[in-house]
C-alpha atoms as a PDB file:
ATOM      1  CA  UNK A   1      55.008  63.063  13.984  1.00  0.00           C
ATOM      2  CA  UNK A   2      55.845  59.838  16.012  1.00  0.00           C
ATOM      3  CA  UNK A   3      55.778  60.574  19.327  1.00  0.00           C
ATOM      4  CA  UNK A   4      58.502  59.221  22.011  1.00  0.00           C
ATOM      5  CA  UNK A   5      56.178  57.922  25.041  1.00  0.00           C
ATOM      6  CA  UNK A   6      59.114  55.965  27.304  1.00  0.00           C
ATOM      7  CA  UNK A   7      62.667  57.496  27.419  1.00  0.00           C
ATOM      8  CA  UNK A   8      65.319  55.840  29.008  1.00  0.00           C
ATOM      9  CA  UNK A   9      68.808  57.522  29.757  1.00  0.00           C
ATOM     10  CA  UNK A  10      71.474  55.490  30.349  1.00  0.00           C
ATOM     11  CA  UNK A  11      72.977  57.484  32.913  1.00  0.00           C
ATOM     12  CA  UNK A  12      76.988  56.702  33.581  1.00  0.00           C
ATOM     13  CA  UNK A  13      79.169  59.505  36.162  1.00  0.00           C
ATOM     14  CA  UNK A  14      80.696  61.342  32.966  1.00  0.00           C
ATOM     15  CA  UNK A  15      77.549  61.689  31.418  1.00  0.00           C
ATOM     16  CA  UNK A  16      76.021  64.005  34.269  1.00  0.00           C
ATOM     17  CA  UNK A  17      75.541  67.405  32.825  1.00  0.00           C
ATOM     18  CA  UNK A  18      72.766  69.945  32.992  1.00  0.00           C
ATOM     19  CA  UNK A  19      72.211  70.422  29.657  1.00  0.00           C
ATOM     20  CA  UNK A  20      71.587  66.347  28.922  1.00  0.00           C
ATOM     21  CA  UNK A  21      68.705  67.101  31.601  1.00  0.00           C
ATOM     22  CA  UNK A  22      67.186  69.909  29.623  1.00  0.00           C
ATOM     23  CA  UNK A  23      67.383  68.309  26.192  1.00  0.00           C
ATOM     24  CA  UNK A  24      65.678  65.433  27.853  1.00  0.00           C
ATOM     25  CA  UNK A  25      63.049  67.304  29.864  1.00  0.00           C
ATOM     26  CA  UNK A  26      62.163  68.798  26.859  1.00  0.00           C
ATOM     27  CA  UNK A  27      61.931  66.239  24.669  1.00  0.00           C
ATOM     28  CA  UNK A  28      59.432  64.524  27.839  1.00  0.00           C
ATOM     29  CA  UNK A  29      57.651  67.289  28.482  1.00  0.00           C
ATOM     30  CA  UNK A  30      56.663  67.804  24.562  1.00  0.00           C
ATOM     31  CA  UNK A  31      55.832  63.779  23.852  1.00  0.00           C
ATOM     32  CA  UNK A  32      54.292  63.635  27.550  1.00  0.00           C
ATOM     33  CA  UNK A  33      56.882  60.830  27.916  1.00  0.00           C
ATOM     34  CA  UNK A  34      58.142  58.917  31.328  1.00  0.00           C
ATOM     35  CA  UNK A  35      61.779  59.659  31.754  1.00  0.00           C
ATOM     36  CA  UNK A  36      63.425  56.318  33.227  1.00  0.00           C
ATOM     37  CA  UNK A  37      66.861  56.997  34.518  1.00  0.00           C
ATOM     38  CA  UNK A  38      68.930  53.926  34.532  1.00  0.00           C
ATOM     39  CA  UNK A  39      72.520  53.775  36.651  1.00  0.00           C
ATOM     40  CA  UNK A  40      75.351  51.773  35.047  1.00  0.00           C
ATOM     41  CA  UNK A  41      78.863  51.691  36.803  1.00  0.00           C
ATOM     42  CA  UNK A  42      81.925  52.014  35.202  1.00  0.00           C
ATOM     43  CA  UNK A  43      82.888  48.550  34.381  1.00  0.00           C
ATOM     44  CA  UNK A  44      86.444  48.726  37.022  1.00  0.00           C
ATOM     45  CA  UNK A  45      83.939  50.038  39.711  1.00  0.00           C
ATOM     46  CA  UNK A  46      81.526  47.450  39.002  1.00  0.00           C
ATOM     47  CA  UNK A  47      83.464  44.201  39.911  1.00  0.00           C
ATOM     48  CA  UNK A  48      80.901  41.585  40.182  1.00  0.00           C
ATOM     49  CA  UNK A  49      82.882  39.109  42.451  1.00  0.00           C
ATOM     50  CA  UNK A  50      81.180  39.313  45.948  1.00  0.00           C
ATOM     51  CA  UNK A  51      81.612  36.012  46.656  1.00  0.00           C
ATOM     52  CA  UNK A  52      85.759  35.977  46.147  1.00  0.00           C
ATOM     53  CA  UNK A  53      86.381  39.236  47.851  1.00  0.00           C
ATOM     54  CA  UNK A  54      87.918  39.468  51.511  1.00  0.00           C
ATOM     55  CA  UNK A  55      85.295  41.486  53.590  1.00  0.00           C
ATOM     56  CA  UNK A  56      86.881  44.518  53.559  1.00  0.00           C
ATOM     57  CA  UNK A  57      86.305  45.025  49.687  1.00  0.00           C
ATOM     58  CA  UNK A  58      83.285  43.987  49.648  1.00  0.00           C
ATOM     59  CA  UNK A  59      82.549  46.596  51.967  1.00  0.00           C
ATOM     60  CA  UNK A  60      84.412  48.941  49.612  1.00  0.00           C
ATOM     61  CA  UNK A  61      82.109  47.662  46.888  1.00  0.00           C
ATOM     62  CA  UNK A  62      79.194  48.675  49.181  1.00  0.00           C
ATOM     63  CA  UNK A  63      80.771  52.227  49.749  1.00  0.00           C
ATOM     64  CA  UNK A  64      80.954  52.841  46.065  1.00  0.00           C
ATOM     65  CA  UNK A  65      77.549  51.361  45.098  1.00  0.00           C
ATOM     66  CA  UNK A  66      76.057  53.551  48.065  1.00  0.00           C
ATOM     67  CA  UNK A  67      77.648  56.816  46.791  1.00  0.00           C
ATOM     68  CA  UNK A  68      76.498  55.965  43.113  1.00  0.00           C
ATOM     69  CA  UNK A  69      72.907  55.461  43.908  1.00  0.00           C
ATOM     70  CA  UNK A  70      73.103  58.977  45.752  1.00  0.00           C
ATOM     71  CA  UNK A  71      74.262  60.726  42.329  1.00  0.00           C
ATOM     72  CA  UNK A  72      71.508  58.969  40.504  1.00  0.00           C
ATOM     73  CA  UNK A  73      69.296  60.410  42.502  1.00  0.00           C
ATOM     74  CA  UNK A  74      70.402  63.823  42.931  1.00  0.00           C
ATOM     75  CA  UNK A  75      71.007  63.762  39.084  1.00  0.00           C
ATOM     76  CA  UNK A  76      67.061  62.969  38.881  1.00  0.00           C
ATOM     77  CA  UNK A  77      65.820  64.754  41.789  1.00  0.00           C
ATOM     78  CA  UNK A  78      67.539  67.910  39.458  1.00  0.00           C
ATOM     79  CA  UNK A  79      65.142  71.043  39.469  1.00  0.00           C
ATOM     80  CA  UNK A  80      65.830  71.223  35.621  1.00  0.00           C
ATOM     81  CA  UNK A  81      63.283  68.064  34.940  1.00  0.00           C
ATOM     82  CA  UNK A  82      60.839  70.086  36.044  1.00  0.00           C
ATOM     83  CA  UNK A  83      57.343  68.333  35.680  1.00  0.00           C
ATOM     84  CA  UNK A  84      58.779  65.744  33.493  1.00  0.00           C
ATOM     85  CA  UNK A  85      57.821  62.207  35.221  1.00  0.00           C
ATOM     86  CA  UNK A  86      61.235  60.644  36.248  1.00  0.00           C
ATOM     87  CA  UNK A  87      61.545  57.465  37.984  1.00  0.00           C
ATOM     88  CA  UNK A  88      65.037  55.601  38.334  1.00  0.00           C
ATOM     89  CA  UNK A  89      66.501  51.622  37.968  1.00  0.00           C
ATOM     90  CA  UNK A  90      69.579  51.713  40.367  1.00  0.00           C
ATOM     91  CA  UNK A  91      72.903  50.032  38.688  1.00  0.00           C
END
């Protein structure tokens, strides 16, 4: 049987349920695999144009970056991994 040694989940606001994190923690803990968690915005969150925006949307940009790293790591820091090894790449 092949096993998986590196598993990265793509991990997007909709896609944050409890279940995902025991199918994956599973799948880790049997393979002995690294779980990497990796953020991607919504592409209409994720507008790219820091250098056009007015100051107070870029601050807005800030705001919802800031409150999208916290869910990615609440959504790893999830007592459900349980000793699967879980690192995260921010979006």
């Amino acid at each position: 049987m092949k096993r998986f040694k590196n598993i990265l989940y793509l991990f997007r606001e909709e896609n944050e349920e409890a279940c995902q994190i025991k199918r994956i923690s599973t799948l880790a803990r049997l393979n002995d695999a690294r779980v990497t968690v990796c953020g991607v915005l919504r592409d209409q969150y994720n507008f790219n144009l820091s250098s056009l925006l007015p100051a107070h949307l870029k601050k807005a940009q800030q705001l919802v970056n800031d409150e999208f790293r916290h869910r990615l790591d609440r959504f790893a820091s999830d007592p459900e991994w349980l000793d699967a090894k879980v690192s995260t790449i921010p979006a």
